[in-house]
PDB file of N, CA and C in Angstrom:
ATOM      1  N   UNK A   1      23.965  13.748  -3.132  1.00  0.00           N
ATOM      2  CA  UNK A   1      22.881  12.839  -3.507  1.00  0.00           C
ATOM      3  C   UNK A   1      21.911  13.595  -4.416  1.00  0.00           C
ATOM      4  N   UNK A   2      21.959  12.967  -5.667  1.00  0.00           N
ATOM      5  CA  UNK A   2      20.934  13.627  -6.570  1.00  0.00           C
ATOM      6  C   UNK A   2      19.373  13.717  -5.821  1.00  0.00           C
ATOM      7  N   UNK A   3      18.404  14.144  -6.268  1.00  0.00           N
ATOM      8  CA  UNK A   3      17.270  14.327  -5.977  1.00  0.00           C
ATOM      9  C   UNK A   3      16.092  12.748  -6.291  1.00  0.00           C
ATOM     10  N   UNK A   4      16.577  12.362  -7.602  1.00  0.00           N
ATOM     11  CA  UNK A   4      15.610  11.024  -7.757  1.00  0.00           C
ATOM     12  C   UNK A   4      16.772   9.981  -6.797  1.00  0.00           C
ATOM     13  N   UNK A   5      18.217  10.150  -6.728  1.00  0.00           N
ATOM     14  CA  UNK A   5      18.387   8.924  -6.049  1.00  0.00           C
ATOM     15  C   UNK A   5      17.894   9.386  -3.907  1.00  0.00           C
ATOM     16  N   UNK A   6      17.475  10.381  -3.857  1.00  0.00           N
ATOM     17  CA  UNK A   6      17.039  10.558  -2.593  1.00  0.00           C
ATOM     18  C   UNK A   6      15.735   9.910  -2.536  1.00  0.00           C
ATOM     19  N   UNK A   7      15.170  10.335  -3.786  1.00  0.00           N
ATOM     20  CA  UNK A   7      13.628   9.894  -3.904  1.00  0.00           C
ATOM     21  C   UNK A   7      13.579   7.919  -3.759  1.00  0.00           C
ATOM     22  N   UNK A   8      14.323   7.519  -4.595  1.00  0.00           N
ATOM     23  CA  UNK A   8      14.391   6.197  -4.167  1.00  0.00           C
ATOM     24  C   UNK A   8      14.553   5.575  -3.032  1.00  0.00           C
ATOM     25  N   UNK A   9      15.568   6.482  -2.791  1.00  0.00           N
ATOM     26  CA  UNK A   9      16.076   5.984  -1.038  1.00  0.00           C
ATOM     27  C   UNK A   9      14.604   5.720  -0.007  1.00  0.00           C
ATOM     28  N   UNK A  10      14.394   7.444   0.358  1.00  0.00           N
ATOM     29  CA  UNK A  10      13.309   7.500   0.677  1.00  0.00           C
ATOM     30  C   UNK A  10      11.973   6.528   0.736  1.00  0.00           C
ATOM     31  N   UNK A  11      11.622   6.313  -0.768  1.00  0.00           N
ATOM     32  CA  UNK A  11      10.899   5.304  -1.231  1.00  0.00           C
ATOM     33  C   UNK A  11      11.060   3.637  -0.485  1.00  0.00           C
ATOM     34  N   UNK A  12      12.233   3.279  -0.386  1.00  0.00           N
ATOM     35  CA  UNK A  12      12.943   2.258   0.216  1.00  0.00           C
ATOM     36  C   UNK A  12      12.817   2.022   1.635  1.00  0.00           C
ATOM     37  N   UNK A  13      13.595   2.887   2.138  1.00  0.00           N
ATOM     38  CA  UNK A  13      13.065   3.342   3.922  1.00  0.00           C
ATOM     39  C   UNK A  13      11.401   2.955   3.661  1.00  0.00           C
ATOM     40  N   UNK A  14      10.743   3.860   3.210  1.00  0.00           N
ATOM     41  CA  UNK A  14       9.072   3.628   3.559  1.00  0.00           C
ATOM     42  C   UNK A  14       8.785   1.960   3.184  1.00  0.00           C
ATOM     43  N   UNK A  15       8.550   1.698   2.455  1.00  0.00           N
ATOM     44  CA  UNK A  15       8.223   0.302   2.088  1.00  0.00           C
ATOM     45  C   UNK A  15       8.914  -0.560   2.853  1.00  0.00           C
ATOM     46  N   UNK A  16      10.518  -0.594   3.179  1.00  0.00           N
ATOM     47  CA  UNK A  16      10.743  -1.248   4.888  1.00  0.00           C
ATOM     48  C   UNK A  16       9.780  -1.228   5.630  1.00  0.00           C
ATOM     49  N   UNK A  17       9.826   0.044   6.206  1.00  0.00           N
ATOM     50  CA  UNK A  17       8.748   0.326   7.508  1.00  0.00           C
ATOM     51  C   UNK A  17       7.086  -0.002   7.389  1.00  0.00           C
ATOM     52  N   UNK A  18       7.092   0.328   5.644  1.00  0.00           N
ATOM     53  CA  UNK A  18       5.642  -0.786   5.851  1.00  0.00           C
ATOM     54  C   UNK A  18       5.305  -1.489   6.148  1.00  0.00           C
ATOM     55  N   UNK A  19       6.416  -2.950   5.384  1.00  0.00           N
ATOM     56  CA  UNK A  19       6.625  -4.209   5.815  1.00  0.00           C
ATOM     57  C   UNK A  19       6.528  -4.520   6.975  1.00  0.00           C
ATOM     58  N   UNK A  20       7.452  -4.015   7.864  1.00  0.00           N
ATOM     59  CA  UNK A  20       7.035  -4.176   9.319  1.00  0.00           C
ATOM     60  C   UNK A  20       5.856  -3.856   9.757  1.00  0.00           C
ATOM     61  N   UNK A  21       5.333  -2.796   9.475  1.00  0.00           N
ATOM     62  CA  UNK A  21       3.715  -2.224   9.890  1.00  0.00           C
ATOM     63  C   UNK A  21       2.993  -3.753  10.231  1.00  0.00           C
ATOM     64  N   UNK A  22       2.767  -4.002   8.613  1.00  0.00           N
ATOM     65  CA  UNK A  22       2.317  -5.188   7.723  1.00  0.00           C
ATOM     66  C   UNK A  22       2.609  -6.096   8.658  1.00  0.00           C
ATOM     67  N   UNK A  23       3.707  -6.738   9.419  1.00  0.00           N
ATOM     68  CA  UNK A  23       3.558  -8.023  10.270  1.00  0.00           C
ATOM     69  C   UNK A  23       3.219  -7.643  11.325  1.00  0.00           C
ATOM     70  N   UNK A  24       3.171  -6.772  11.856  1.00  0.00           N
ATOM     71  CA  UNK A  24       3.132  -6.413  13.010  1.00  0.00           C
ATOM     72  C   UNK A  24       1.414  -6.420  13.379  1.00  0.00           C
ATOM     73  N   UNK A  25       0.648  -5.948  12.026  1.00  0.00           N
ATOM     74  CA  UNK A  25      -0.594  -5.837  12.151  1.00  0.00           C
ATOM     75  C   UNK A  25      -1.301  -7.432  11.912  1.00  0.00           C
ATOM     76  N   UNK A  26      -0.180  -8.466  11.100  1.00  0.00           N
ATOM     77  CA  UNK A  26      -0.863  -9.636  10.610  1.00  0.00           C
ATOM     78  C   UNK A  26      -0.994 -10.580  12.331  1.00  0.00           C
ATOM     79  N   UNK A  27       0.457 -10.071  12.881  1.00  0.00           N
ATOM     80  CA  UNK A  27       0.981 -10.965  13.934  1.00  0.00           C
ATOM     81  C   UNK A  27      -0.365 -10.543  15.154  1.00  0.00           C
ATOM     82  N   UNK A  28      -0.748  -8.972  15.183  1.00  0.00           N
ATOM     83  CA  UNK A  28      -2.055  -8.949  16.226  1.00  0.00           C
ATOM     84  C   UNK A  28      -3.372  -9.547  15.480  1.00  0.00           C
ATOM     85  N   UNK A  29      -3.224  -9.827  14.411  1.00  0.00           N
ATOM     86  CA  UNK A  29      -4.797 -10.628  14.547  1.00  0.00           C
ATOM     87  C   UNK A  29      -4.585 -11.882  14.304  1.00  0.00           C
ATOM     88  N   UNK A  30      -3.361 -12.297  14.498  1.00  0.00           N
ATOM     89  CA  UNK A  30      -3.371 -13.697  14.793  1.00  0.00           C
ATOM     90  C   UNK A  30      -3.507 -13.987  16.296  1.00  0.00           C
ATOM     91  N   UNK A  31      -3.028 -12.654  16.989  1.00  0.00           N
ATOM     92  CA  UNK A  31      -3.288 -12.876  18.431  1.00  0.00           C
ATOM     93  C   UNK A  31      -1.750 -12.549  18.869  1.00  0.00           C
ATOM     94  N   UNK A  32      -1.385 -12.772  18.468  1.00  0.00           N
ATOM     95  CA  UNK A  32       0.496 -12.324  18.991  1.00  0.00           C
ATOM     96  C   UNK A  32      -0.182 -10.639  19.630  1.00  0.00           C
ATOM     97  N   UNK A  33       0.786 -10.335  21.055  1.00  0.00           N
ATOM     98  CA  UNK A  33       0.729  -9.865  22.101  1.00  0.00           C
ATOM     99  C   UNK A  33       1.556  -8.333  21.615  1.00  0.00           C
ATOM    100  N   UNK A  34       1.194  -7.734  20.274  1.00  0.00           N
ATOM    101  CA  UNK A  34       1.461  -6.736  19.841  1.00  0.00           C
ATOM    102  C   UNK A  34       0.251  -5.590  19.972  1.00  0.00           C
ATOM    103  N   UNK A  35       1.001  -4.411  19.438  1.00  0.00           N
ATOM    104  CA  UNK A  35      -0.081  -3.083  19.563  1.00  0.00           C
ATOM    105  C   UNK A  35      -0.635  -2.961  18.229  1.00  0.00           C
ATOM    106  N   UNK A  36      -1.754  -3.593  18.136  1.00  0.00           N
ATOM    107  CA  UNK A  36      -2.509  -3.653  16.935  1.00  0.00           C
ATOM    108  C   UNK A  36      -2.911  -2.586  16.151  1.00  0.00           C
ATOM    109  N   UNK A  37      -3.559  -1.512  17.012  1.00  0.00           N
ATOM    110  CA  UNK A  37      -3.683  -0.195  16.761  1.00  0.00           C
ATOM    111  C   UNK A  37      -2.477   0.991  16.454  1.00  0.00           C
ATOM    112  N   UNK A  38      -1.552   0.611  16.949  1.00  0.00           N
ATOM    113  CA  UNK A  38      -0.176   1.427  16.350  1.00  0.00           C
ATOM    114  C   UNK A  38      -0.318   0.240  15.109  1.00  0.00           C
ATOM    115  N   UNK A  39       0.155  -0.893  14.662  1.00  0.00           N
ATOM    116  CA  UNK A  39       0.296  -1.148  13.226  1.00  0.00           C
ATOM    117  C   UNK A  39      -0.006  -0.321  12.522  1.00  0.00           C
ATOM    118  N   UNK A  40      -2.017  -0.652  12.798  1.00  0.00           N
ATOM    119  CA  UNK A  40      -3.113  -0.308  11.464  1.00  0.00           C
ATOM    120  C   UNK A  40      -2.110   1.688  11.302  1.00  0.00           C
ATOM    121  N   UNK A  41      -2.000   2.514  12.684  1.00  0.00           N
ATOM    122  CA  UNK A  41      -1.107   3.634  12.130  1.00  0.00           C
ATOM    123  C   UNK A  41      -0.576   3.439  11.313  1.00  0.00           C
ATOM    124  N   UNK A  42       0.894   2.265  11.241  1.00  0.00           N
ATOM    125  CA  UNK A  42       1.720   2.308  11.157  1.00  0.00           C
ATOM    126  C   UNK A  42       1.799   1.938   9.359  1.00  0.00           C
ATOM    127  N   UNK A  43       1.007   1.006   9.108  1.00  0.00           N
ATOM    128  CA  UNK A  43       0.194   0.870   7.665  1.00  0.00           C
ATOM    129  C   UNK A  43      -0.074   1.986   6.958  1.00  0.00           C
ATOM    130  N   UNK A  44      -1.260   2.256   7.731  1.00  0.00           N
ATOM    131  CA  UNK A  44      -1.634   3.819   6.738  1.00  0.00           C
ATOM    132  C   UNK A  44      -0.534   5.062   6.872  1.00  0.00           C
ATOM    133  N   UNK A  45      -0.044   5.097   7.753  1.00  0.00           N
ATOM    134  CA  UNK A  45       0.697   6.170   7.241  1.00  0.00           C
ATOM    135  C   UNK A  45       1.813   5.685   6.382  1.00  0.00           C
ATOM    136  N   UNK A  46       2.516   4.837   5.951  1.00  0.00           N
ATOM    137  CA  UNK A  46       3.618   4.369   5.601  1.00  0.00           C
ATOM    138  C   UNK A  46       3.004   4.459   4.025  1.00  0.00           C
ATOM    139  N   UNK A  47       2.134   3.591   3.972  1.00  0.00           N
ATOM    140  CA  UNK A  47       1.211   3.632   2.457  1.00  0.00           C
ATOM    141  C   UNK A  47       0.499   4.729   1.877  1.00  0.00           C
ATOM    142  N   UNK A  48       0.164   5.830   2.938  1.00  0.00           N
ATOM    143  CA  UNK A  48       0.071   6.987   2.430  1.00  0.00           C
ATOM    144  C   UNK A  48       1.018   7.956   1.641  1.00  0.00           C
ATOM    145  N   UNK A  49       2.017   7.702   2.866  1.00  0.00           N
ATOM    146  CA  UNK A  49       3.552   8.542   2.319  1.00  0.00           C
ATOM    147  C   UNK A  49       3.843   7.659   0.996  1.00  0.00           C
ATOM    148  N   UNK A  50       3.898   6.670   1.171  1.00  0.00           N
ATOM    149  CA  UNK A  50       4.414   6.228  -0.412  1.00  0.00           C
ATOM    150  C   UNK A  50       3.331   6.345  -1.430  1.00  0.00           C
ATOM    151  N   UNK A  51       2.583   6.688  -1.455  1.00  0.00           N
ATOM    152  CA  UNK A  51       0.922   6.723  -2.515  1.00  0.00           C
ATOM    153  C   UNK A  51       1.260   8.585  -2.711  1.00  0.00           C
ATOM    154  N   UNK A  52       1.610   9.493  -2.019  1.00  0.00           N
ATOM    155  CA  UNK A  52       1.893  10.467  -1.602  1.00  0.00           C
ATOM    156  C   UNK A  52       2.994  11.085  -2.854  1.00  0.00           C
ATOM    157  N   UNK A  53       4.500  10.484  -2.676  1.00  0.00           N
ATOM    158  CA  UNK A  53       5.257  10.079  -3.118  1.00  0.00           C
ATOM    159  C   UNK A  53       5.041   9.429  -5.218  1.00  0.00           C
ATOM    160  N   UNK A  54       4.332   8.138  -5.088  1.00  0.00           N
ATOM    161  CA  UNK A  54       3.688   7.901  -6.230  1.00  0.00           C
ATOM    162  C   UNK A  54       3.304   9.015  -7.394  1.00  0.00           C
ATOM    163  N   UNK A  55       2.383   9.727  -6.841  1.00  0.00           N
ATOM    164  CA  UNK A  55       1.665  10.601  -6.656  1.00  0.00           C
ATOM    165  C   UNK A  55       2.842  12.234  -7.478  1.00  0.00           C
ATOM    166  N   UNK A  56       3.442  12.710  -6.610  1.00  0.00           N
ATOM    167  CA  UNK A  56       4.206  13.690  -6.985  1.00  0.00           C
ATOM    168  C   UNK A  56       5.463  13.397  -8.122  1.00  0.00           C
ATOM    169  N   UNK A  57       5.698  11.791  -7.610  1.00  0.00           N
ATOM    170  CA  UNK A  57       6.507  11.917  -9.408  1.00  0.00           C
ATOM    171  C   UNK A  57       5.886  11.912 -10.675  1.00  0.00           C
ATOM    172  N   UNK A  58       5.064  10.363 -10.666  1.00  0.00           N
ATOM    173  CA  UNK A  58       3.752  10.744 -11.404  1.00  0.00           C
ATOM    174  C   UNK A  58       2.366  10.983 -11.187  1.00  0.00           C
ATOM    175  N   UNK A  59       1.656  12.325 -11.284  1.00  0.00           N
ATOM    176  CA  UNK A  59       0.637  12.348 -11.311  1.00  0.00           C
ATOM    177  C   UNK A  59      -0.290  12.144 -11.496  1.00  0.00           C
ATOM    178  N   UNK A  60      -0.491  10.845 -12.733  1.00  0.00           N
ATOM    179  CA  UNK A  60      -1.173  10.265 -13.340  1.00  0.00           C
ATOM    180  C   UNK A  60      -1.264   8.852 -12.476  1.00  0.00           C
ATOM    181  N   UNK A  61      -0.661   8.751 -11.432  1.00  0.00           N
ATOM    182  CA  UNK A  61      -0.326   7.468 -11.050  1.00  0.00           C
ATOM    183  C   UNK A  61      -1.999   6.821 -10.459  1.00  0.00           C
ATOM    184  N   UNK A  62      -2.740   7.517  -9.857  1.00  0.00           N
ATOM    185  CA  UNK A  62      -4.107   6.913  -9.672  1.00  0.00           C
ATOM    186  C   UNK A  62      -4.812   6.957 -10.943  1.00  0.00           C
ATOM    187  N   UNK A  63      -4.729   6.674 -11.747  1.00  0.00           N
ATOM    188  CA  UNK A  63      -5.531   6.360 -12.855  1.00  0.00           C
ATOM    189  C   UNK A  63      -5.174   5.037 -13.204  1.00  0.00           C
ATOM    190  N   UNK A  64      -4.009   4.941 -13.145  1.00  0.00           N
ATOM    191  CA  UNK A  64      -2.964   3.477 -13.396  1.00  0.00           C
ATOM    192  C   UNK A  64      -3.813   2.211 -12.125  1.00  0.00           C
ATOM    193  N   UNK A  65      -3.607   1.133 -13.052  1.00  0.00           N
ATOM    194  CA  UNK A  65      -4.277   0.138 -12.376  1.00  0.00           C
ATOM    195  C   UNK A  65      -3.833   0.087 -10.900  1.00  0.00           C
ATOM    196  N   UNK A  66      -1.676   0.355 -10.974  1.00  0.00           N
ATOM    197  CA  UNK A  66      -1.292   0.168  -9.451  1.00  0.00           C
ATOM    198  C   UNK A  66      -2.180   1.178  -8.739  1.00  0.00           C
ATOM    199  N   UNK A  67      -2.150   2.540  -9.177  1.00  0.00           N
ATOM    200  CA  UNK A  67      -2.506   3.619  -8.196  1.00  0.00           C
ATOM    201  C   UNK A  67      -3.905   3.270  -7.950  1.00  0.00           C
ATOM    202  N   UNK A  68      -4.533   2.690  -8.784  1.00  0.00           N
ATOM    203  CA  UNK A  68      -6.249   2.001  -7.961  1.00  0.00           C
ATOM    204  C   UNK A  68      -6.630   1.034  -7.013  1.00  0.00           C
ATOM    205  N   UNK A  69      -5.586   0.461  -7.419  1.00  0.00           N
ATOM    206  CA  UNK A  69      -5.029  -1.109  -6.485  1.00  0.00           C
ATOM    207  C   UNK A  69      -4.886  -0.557  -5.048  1.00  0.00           C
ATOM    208  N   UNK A  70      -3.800   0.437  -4.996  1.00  0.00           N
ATOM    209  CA  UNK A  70      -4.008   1.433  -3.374  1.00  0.00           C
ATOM    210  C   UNK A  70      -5.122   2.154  -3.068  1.00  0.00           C
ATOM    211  N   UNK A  71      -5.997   2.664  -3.436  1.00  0.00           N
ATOM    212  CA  UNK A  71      -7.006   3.377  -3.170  1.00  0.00           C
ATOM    213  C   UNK A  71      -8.182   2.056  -2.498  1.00  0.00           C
ATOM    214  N   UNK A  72      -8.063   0.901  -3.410  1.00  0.00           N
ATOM    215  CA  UNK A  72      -9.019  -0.220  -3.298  1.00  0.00           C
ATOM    216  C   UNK A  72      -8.137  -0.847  -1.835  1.00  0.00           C
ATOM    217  N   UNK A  73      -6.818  -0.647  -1.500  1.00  0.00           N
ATOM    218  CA  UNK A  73      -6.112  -1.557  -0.440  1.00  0.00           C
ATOM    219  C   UNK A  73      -6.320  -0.325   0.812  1.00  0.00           C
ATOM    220  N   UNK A  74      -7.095   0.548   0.586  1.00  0.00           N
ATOM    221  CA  UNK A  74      -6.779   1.796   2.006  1.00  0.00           C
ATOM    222  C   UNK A  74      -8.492   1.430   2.156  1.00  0.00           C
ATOM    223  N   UNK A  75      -9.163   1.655   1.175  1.00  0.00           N
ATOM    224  CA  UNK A  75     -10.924   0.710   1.434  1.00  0.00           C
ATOM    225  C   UNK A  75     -10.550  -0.134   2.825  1.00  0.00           C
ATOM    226  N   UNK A  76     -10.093  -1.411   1.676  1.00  0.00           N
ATOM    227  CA  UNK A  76     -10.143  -2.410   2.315  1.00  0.00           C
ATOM    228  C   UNK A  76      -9.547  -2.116   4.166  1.00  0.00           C
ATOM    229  N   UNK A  77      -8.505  -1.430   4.279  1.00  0.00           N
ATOM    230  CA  UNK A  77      -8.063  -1.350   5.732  1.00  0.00           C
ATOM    231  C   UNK A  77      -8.767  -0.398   6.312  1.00  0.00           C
ATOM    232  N   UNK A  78      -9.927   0.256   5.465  1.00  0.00           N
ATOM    233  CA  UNK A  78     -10.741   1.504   6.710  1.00  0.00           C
ATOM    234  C   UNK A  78     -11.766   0.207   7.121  1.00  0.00           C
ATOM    235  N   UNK A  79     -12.194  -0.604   6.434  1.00  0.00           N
ATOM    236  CA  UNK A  79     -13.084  -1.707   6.143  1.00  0.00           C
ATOM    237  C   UNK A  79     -12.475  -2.514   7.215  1.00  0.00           C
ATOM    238  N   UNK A  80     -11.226  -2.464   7.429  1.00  0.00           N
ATOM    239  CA  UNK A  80     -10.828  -3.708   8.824  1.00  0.00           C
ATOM    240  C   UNK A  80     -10.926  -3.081  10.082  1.00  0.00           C
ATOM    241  N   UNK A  81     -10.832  -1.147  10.135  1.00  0.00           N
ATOM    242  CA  UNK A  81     -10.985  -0.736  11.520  1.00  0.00           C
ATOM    243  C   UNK A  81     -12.679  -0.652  11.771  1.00  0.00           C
ATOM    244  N   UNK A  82     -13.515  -1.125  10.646  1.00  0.00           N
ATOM    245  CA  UNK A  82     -14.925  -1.182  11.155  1.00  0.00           C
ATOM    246  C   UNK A  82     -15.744  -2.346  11.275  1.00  0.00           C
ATOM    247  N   UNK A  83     -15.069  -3.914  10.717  1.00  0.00           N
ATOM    248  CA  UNK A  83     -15.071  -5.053  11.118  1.00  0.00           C
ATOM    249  C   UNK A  83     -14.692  -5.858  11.648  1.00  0.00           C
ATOM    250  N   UNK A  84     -14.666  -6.523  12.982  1.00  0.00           N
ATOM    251  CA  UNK A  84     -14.081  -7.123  13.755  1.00  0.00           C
ATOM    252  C   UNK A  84     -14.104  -8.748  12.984  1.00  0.00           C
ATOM    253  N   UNK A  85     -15.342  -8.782  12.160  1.00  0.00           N
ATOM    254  CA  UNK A  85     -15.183 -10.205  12.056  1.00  0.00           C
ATOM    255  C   UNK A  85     -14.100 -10.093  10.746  1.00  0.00           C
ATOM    256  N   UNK A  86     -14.275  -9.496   9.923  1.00  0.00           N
ATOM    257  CA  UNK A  86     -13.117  -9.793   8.505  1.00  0.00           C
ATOM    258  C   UNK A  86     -12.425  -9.306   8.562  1.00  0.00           C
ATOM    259  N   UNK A  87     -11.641  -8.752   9.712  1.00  0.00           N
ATOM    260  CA  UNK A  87     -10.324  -8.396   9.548  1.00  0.00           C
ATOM    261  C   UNK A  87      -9.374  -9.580   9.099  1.00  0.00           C
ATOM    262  N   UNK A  88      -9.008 -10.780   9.951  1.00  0.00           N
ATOM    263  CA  UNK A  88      -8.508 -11.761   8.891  1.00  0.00           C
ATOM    264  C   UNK A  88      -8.478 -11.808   7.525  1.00  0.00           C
ATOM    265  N   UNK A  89      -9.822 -11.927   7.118  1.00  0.00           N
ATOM    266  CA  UNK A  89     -10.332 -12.022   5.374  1.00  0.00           C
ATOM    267  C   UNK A  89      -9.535 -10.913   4.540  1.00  0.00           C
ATOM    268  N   UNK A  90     -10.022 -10.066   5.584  1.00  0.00           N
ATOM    269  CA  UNK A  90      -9.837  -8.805   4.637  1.00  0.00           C
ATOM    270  C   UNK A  90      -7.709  -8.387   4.395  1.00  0.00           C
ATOM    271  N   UNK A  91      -7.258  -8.695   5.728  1.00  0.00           N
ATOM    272  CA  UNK A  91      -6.092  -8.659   5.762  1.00  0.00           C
ATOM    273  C   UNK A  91      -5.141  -9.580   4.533  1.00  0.00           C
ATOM    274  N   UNK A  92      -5.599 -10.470   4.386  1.00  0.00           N
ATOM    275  CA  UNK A  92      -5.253 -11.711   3.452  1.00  0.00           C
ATOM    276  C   UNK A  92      -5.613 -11.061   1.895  1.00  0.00           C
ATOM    277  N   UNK A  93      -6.702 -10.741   1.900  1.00  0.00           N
ATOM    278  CA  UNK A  93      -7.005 -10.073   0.679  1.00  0.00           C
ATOM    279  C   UNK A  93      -6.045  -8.831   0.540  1.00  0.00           C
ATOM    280  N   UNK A  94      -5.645  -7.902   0.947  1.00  0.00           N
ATOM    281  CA  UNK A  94      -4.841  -6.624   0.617  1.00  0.00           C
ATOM    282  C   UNK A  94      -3.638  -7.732   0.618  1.00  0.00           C
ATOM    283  N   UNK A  95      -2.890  -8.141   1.718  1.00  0.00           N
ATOM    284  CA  UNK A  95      -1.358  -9.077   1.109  1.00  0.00           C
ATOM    285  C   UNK A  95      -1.972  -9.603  -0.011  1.00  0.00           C
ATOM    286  N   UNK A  96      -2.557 -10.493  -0.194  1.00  0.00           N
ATOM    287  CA  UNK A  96      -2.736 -11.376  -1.780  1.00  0.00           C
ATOM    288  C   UNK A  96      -2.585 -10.384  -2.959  1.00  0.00           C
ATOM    289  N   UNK A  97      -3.388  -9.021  -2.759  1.00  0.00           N
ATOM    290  CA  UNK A  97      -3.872  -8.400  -4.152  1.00  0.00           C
ATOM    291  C   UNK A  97      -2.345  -7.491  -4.058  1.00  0.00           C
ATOM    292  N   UNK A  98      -1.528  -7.163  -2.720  1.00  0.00           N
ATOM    293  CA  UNK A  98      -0.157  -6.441  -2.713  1.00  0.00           C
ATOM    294  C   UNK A  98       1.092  -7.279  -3.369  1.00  0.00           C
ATOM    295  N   UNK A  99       0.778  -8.564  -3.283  1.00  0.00           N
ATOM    296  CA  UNK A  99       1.637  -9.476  -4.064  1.00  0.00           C
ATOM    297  C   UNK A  99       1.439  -9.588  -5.364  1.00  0.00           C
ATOM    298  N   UNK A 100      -0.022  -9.905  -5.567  1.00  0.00           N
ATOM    299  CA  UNK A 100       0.209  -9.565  -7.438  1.00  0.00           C
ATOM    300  C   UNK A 100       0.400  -8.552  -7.729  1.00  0.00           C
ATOM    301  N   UNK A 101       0.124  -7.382  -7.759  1.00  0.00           N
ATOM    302  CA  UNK A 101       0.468  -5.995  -8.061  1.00  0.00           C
ATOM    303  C   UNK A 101       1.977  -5.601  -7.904  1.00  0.00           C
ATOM    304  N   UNK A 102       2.971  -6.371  -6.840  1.00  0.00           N
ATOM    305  CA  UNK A 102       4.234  -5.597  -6.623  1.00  0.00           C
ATOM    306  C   UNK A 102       5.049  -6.783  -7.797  1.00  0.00           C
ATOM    307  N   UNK A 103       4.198  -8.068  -8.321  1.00  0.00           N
ATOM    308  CA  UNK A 103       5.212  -8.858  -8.732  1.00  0.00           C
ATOM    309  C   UNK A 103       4.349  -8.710 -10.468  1.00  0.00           C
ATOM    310  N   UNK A 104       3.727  -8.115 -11.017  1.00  0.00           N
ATOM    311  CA  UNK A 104       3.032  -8.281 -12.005  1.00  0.00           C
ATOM    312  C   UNK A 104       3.842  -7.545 -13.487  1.00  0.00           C
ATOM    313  N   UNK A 105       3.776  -7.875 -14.225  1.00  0.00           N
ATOM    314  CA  UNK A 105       4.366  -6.909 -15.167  1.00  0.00           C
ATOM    315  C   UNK A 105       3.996  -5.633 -15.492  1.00  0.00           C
ATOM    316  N   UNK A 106       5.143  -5.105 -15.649  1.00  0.00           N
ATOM    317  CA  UNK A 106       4.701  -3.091 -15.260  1.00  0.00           C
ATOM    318  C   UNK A 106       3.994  -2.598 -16.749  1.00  0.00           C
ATOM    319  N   UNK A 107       3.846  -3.770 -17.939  1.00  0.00           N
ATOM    320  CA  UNK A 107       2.213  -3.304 -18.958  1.00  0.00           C
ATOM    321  C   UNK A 107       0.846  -3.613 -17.601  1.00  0.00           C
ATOM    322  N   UNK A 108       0.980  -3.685 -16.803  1.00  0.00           N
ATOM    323  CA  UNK A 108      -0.138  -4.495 -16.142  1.00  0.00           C
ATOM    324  C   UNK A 108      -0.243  -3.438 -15.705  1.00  0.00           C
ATOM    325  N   UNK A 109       0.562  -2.886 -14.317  1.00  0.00           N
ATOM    326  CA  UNK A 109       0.805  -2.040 -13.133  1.00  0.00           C
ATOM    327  C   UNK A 109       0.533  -0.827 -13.672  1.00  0.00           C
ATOM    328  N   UNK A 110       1.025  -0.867 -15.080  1.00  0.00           N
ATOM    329  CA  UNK A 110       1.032   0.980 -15.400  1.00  0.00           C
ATOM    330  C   UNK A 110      -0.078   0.766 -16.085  1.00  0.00           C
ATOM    331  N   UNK A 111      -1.010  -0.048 -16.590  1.00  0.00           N
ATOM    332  CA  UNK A 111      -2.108   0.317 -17.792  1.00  0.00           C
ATOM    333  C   UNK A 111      -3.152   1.374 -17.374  1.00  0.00           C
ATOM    334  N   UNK A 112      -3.202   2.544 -18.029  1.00  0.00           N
ATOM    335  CA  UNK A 112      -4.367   3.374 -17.456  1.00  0.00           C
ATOM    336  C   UNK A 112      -5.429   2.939 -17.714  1.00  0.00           C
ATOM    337  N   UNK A 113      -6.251   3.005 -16.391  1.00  0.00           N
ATOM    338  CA  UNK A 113      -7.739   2.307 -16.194  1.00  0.00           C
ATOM    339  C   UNK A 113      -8.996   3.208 -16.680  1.00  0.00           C
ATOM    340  N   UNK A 114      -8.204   4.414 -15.874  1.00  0.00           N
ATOM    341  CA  UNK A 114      -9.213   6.154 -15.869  1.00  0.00           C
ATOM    342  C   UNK A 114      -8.760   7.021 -16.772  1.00  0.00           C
ATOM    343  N   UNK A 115      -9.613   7.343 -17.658  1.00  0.00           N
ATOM    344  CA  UNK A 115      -8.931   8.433 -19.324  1.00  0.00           C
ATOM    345  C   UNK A 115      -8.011   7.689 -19.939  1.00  0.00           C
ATOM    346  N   UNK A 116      -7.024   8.642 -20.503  1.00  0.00           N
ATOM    347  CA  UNK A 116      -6.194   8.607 -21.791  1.00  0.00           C
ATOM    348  C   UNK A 116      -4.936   8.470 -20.861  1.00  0.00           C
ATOM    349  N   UNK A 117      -3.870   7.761 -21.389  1.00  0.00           N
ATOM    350  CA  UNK A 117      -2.789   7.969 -21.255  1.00  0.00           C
ATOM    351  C   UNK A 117      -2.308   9.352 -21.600  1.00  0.00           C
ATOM    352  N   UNK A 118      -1.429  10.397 -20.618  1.00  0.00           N
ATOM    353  CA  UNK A 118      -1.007  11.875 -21.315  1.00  0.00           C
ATOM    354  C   UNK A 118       0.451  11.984 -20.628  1.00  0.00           C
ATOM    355  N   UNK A 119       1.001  11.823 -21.591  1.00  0.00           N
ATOM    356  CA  UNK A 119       2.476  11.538 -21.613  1.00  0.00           C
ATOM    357  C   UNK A 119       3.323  12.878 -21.479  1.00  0.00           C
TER     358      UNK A 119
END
């Protein structure tokens, strides 16, 4: 196994296991009889490792609108372990803004926000 097709793999596995994080955390604040507090773990670390990941292939990747989009979606979830009332709100808002961003065109996703593009 080459090294970028490990990296994909990898990449793949995580964003699974996000996904799940992700319902698992939507399904406890709807009230479903899950461990709410392992999710919100299960979120951040999953989105870390892949921001992590991001990160070491391209380095430039937080300057890029996606890589701000995560920095603004890890806000938003420190923002849900310190509000009880907008966690809903706030949960809806990171899926909404994770859906345009994963489905948007990659002039969008990649446009650097912060400095120069350095190729």
């Amino acid at each position: 196994m080459t090294p970028a097709s490990l990296f994909r793999w990898l990449n793949v596995v995580l964003r699974g296991l996000h996904l799940i994080a992700v319902i698992f955390l939507g399904a406890s604040l709807l009230g479903a009889p899950v461990a709410g507090a392992l999710a919100v773990v299960g979120v951040a670390a999953t989105g870390f490792a892949m921001l992590a990941l991001d990160i070491w292939k391209k380095p430039g990747h937080l300057r890029e609108a996606a890589g701000l989009a995560v920095v603004i979606k890890l806000f938003l979830l420190a923002w849900m372990a310190m509000s009880v009332s907008l966690r809903p709100v706030l949960f809806w808002l990171i899926v909404a803004g994770s859906a345009i961003f994963a489905h948007a065109p990659a002039s969008f996703r990649h446009a650097v926000v912060l400095g120069r593009r350095s190729e």
